[in-house]
PDB file of N, CA and C in Angstrom:
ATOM      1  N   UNK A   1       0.819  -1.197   0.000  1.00  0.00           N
ATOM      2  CA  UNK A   1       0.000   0.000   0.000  1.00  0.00           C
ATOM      3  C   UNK A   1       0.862   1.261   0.000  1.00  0.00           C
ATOM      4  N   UNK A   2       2.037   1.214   0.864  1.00  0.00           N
ATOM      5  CA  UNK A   2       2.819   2.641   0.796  1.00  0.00           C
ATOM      6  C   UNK A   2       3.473   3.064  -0.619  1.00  0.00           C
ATOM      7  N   UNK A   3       3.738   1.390  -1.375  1.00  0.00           N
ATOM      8  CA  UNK A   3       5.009   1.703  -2.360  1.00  0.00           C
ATOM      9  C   UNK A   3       3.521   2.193  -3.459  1.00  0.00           C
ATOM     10  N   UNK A   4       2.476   1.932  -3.152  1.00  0.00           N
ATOM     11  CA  UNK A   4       1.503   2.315  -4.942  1.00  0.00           C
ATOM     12  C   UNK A   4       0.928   4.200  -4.278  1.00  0.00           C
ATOM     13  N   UNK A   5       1.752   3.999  -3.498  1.00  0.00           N
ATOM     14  CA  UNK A   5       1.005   5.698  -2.462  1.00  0.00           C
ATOM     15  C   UNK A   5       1.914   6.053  -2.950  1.00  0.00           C
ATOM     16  N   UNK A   6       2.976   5.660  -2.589  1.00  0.00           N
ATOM     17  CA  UNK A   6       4.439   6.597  -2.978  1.00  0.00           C
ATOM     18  C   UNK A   6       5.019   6.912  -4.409  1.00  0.00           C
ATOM     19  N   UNK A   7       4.441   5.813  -5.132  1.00  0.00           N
ATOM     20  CA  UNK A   7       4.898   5.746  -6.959  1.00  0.00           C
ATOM     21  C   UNK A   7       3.934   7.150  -7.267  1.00  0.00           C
ATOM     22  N   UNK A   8       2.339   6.913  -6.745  1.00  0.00           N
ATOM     23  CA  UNK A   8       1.331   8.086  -7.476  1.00  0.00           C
ATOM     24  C   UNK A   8       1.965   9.487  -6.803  1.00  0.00           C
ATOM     25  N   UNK A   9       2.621   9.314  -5.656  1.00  0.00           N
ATOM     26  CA  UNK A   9       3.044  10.656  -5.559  1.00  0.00           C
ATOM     27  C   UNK A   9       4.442  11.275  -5.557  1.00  0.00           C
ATOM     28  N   UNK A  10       4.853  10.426  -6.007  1.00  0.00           N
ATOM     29  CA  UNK A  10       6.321  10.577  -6.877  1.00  0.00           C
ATOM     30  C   UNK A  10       6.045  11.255  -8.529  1.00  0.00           C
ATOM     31  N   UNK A  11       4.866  10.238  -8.977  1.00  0.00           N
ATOM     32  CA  UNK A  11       4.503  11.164 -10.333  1.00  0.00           C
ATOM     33  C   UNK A  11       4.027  12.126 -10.365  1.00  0.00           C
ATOM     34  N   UNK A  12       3.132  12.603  -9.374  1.00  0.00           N
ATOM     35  CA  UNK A  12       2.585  13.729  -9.328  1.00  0.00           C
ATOM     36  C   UNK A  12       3.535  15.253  -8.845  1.00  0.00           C
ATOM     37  N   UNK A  13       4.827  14.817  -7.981  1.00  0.00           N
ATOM     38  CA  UNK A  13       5.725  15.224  -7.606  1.00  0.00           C
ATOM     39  C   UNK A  13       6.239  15.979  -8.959  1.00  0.00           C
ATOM     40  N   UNK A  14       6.667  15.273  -9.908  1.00  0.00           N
ATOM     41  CA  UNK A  14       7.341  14.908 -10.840  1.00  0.00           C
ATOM     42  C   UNK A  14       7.049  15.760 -12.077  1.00  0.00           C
ATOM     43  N   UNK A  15       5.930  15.323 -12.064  1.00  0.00           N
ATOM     44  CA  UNK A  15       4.751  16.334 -12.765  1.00  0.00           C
ATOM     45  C   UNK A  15       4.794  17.911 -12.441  1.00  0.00           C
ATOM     46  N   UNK A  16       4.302  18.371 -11.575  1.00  0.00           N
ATOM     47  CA  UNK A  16       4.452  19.583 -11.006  1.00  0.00           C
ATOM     48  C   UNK A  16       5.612  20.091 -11.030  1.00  0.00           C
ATOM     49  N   UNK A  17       6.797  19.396 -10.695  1.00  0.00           N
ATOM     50  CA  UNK A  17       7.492  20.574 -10.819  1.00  0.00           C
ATOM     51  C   UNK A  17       8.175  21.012 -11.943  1.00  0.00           C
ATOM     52  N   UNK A  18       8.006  20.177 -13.133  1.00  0.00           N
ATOM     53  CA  UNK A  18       8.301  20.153 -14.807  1.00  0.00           C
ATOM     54  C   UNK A  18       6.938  21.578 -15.105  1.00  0.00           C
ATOM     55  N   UNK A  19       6.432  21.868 -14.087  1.00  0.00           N
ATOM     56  CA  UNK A  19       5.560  23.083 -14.400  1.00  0.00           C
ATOM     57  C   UNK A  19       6.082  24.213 -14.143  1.00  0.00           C
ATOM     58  N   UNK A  20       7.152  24.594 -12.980  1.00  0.00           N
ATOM     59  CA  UNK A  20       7.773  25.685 -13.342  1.00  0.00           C
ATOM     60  C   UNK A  20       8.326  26.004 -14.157  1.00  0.00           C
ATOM     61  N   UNK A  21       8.009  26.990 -14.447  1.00  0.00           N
ATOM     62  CA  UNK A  21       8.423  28.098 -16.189  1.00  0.00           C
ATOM     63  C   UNK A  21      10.297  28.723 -15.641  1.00  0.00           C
ATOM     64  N   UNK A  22      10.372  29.017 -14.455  1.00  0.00           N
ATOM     65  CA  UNK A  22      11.729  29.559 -14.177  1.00  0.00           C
ATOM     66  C   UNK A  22      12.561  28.201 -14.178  1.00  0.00           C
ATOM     67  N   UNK A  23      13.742  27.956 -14.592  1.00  0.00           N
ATOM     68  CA  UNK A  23      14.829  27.100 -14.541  1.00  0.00           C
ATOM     69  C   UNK A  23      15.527  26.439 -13.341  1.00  0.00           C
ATOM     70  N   UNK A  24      15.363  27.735 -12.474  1.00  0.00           N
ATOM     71  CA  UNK A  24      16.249  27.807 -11.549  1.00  0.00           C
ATOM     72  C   UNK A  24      14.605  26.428  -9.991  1.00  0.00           C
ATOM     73  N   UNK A  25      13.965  27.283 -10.166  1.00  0.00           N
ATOM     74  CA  UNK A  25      12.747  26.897  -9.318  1.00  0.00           C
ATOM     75  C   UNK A  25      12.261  25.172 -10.072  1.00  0.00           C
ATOM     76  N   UNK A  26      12.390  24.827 -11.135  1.00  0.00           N
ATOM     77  CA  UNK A  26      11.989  23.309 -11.654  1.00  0.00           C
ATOM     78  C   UNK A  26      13.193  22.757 -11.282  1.00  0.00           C
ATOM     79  N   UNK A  27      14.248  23.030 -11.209  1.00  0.00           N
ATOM     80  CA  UNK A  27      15.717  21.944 -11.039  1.00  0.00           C
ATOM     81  C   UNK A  27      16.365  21.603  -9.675  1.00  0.00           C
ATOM     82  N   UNK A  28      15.334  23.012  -9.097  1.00  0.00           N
ATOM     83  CA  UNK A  28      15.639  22.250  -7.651  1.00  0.00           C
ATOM     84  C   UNK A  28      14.299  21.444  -6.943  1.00  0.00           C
ATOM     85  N   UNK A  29      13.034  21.832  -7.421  1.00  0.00           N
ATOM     86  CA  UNK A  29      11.821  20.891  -7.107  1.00  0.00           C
ATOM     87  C   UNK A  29      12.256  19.570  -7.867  1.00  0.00           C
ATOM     88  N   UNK A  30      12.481  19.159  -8.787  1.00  0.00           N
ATOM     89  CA  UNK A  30      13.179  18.003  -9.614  1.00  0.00           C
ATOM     90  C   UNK A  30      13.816  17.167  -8.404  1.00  0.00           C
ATOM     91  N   UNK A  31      15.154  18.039  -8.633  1.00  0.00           N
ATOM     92  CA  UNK A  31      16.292  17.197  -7.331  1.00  0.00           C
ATOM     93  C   UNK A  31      15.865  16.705  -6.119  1.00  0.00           C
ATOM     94  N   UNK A  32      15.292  17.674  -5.732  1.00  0.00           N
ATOM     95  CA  UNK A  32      14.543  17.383  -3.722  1.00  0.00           C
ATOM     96  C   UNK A  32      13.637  16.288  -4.115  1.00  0.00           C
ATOM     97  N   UNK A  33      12.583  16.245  -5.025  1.00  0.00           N
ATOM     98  CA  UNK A  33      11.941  15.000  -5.466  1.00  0.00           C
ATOM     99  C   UNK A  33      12.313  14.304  -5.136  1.00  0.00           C
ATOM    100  N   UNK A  34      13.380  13.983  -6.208  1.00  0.00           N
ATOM    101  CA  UNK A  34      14.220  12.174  -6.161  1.00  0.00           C
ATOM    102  C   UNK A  34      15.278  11.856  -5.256  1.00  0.00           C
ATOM    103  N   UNK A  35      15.612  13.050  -5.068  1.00  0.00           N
ATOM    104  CA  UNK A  35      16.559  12.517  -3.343  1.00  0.00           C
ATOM    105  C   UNK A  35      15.283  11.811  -2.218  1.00  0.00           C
ATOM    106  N   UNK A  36      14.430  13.117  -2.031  1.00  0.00           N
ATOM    107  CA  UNK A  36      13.637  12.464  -0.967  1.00  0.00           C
ATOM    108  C   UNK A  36      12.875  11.315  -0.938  1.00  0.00           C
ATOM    109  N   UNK A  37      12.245  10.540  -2.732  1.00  0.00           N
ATOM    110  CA  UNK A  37      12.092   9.512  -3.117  1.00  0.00           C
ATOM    111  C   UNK A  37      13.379   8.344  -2.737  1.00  0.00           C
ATOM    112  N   UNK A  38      14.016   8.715  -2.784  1.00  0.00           N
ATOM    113  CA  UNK A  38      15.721   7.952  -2.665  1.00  0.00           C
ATOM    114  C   UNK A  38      15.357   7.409  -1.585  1.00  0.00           C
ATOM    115  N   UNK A  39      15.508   8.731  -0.293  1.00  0.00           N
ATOM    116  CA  UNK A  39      15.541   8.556   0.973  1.00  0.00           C
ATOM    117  C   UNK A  39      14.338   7.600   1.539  1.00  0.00           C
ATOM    118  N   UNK A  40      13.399   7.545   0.649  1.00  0.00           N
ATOM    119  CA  UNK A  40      12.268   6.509   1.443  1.00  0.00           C
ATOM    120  C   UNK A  40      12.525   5.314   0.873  1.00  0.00           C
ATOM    121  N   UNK A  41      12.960   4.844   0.184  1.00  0.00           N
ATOM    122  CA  UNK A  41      13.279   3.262  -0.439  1.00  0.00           C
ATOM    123  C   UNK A  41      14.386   3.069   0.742  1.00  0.00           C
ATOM    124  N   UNK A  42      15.177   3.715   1.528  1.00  0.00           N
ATOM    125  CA  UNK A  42      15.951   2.545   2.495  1.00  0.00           C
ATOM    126  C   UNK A  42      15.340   3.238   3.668  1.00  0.00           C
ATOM    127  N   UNK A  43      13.783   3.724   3.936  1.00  0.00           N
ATOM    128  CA  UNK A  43      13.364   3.596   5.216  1.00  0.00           C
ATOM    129  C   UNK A  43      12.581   2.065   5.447  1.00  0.00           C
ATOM    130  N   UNK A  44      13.312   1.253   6.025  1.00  0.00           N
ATOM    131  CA  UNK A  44      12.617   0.191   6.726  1.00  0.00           C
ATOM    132  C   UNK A  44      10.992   0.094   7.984  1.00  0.00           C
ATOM    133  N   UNK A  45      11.194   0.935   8.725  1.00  0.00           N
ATOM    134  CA  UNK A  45      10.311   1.097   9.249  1.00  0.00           C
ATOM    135  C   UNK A  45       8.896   1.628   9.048  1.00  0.00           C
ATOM    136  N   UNK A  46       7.486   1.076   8.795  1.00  0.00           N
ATOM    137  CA  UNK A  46       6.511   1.388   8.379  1.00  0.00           C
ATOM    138  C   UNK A  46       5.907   3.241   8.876  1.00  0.00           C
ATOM    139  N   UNK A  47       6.080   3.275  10.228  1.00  0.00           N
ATOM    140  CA  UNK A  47       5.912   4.373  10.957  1.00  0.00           C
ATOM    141  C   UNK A  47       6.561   6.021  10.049  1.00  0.00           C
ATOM    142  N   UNK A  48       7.907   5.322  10.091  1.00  0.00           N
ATOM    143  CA  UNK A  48       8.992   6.671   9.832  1.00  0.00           C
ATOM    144  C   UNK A  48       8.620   6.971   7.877  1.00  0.00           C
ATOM    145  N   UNK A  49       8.209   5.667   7.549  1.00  0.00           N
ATOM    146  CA  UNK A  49       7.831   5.936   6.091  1.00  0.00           C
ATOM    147  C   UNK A  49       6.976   6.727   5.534  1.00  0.00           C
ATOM    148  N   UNK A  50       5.617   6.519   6.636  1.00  0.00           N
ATOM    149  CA  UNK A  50       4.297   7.125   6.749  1.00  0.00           C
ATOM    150  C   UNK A  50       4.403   8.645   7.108  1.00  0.00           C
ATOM    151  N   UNK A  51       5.217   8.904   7.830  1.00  0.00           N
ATOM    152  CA  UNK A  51       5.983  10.129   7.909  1.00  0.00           C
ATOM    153  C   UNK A  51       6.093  11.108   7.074  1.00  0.00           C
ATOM    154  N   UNK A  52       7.055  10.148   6.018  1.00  0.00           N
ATOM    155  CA  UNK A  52       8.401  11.132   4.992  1.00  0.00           C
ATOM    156  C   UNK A  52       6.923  11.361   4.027  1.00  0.00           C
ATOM    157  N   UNK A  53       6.418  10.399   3.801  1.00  0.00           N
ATOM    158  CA  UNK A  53       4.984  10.352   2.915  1.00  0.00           C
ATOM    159  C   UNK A  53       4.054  11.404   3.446  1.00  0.00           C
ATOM    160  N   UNK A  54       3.976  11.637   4.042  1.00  0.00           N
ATOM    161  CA  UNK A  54       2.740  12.881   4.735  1.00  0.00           C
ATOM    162  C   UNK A  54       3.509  14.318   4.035  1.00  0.00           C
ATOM    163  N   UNK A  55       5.060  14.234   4.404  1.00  0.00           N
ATOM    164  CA  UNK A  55       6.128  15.537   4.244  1.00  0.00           C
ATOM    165  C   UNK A  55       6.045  15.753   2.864  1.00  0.00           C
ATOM    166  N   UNK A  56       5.604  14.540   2.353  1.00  0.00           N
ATOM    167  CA  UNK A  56       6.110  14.584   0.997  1.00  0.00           C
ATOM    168  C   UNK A  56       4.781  15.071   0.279  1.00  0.00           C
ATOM    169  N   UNK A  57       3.330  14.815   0.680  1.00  0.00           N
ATOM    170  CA  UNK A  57       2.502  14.928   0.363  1.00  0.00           C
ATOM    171  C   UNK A  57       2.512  16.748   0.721  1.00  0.00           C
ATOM    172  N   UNK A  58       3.037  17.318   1.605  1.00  0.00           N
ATOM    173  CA  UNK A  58       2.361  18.328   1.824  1.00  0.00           C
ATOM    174  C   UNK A  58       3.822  19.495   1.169  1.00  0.00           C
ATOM    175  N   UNK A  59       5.032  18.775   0.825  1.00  0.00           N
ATOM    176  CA  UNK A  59       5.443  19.397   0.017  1.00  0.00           C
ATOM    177  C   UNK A  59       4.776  19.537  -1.297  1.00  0.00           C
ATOM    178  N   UNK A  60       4.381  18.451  -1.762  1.00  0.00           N
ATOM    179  CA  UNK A  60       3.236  18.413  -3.397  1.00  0.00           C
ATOM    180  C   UNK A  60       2.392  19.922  -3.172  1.00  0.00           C
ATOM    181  N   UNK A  61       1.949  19.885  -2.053  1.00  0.00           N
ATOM    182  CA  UNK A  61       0.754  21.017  -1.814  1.00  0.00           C
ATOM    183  C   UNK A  61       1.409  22.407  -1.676  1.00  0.00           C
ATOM    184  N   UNK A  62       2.486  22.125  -1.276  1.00  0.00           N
ATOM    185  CA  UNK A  62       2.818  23.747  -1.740  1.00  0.00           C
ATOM    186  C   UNK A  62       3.352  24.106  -3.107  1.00  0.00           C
ATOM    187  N   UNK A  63       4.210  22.499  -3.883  1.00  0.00           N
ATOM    188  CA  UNK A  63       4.244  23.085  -5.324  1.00  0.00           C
ATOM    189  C   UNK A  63       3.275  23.404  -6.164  1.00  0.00           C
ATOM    190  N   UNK A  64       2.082  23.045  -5.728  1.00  0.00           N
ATOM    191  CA  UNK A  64       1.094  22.982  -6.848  1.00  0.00           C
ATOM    192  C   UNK A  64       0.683  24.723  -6.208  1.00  0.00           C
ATOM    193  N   UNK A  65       0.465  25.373  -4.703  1.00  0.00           N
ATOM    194  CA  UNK A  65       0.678  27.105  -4.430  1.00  0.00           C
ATOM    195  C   UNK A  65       1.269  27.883  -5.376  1.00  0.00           C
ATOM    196  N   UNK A  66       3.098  27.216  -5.427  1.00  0.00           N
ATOM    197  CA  UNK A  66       3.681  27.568  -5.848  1.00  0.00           C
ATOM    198  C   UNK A  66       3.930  28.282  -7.375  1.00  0.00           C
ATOM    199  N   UNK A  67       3.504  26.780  -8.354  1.00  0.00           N
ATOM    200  CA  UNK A  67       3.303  26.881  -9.528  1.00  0.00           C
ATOM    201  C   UNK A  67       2.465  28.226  -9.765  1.00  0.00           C
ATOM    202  N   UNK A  68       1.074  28.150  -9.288  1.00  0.00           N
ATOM    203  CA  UNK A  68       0.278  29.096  -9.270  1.00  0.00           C
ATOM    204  C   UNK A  68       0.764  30.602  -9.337  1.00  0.00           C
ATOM    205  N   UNK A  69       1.260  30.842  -7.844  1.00  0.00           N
ATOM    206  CA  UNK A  69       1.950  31.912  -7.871  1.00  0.00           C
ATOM    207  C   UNK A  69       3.356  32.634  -8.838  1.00  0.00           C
ATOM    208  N   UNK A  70       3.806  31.560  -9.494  1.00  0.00           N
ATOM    209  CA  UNK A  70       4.994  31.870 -10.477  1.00  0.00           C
ATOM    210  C   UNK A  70       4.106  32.258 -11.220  1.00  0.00           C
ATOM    211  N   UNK A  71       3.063  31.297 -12.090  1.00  0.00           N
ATOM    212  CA  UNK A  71       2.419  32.154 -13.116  1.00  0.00           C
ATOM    213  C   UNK A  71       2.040  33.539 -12.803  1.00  0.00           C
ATOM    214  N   UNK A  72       1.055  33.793 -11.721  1.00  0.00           N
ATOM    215  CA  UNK A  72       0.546  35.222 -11.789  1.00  0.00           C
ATOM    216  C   UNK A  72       1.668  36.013 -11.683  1.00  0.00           C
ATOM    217  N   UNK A  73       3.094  36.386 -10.873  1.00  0.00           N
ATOM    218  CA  UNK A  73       4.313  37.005 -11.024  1.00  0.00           C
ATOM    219  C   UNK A  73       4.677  36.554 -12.208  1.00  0.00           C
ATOM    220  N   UNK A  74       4.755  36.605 -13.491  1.00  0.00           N
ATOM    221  CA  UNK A  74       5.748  36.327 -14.382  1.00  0.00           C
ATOM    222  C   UNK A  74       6.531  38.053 -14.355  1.00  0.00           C
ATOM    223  N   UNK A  75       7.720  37.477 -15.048  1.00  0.00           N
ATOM    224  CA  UNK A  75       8.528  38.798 -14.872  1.00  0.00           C
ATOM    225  C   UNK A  75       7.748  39.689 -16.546  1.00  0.00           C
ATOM    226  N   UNK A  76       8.097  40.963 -16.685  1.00  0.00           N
ATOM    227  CA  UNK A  76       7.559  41.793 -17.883  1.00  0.00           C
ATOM    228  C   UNK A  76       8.616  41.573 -19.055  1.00  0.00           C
ATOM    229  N   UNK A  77       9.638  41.168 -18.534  1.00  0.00           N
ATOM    230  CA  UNK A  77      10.575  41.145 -19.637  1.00  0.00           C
ATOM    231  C   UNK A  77      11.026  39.679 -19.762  1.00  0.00           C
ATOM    232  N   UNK A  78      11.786  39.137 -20.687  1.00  0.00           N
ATOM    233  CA  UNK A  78      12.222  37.925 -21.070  1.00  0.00           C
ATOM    234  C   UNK A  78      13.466  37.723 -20.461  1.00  0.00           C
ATOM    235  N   UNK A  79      13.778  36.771 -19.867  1.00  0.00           N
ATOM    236  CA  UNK A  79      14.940  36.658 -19.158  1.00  0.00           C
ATOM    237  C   UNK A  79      16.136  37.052 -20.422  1.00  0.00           C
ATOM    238  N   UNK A  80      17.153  37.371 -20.534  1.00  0.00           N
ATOM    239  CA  UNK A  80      18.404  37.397 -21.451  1.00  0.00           C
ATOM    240  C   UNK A  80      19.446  36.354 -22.174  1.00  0.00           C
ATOM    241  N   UNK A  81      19.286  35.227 -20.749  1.00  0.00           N
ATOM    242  CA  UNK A  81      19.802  34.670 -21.545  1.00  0.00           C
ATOM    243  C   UNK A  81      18.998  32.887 -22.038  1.00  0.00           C
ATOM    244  N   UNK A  82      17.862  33.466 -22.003  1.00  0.00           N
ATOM    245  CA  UNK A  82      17.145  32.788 -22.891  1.00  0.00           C
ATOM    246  C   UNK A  82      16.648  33.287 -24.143  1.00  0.00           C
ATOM    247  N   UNK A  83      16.794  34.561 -24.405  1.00  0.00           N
ATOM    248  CA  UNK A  83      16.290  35.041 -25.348  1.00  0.00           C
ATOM    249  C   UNK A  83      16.826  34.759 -26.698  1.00  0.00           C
ATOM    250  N   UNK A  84      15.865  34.663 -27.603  1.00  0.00           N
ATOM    251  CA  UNK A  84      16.590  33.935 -28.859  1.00  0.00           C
ATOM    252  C   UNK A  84      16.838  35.133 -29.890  1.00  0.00           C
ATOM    253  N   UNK A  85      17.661  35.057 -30.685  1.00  0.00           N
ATOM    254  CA  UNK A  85      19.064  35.849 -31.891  1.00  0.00           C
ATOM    255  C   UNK A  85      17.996  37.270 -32.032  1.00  0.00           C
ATOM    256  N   UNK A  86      16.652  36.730 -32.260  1.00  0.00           N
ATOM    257  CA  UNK A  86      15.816  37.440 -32.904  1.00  0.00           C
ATOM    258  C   UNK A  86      15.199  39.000 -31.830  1.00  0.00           C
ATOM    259  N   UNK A  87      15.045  38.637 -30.562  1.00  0.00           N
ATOM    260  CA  UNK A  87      14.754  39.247 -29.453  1.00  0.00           C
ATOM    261  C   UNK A  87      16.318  40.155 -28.745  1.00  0.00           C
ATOM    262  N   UNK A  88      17.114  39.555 -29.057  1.00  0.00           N
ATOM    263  CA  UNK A  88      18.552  39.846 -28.569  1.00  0.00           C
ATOM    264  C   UNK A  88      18.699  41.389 -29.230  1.00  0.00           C
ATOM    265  N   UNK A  89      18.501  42.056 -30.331  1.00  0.00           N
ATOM    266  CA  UNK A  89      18.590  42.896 -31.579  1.00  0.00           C
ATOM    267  C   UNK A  89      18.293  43.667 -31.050  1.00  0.00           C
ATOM    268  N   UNK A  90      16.632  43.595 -30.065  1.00  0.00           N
ATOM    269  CA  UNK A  90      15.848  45.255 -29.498  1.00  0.00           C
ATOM    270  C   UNK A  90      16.474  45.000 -28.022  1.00  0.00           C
ATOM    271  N   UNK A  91      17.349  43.970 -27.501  1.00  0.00           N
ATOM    272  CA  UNK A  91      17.783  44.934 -26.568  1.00  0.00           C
ATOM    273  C   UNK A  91      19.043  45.334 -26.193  1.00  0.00           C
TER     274      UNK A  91
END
């Protein structure tokens, strides 16, 4: 029961944070993901698992805040050095 709890919210994890639009904010929701996924495959104990799973669930709940809030802040201008040959010219 924990490991089909933990797969759906590993994807959903997973999911979400491939939704931040900034680079910097998806690569570290990414990383903390699969470390903290890591970290529960050698928790043995049912208790301490149920745990990391609650943490983990209520981290989900603030990326999905999160996401939200990046969209409504988007910045007015295009970051620089994403900007492509064509955009580079006007500034």
């Amino acid at each position: 029961k924990i490991m089909s709890r933990a797969t759906k919210l590993y994807e959903a994890s997973i999911q979400e944070a491939k939704k931040f639009a900034d680079y910097n904010f998806r690569s570290y929701f990414l990383r903390i993901t699969k470390e903290d996924f890591e970290n529960l495959k050698n928790v043995n104990d049912e208790i301490k698992a149920e745990n990391l799973l609650n943490k983990l669930e209520d981290r989900l709940t603030m990326m999905k805040r999160q996401v939200i809030i990046s969209e409504l802040y988007k910045p007015d201008k295009e970051d620089p050095l994403e900007a492509t040959s064509e955009t580079k010219e006007t500034l």
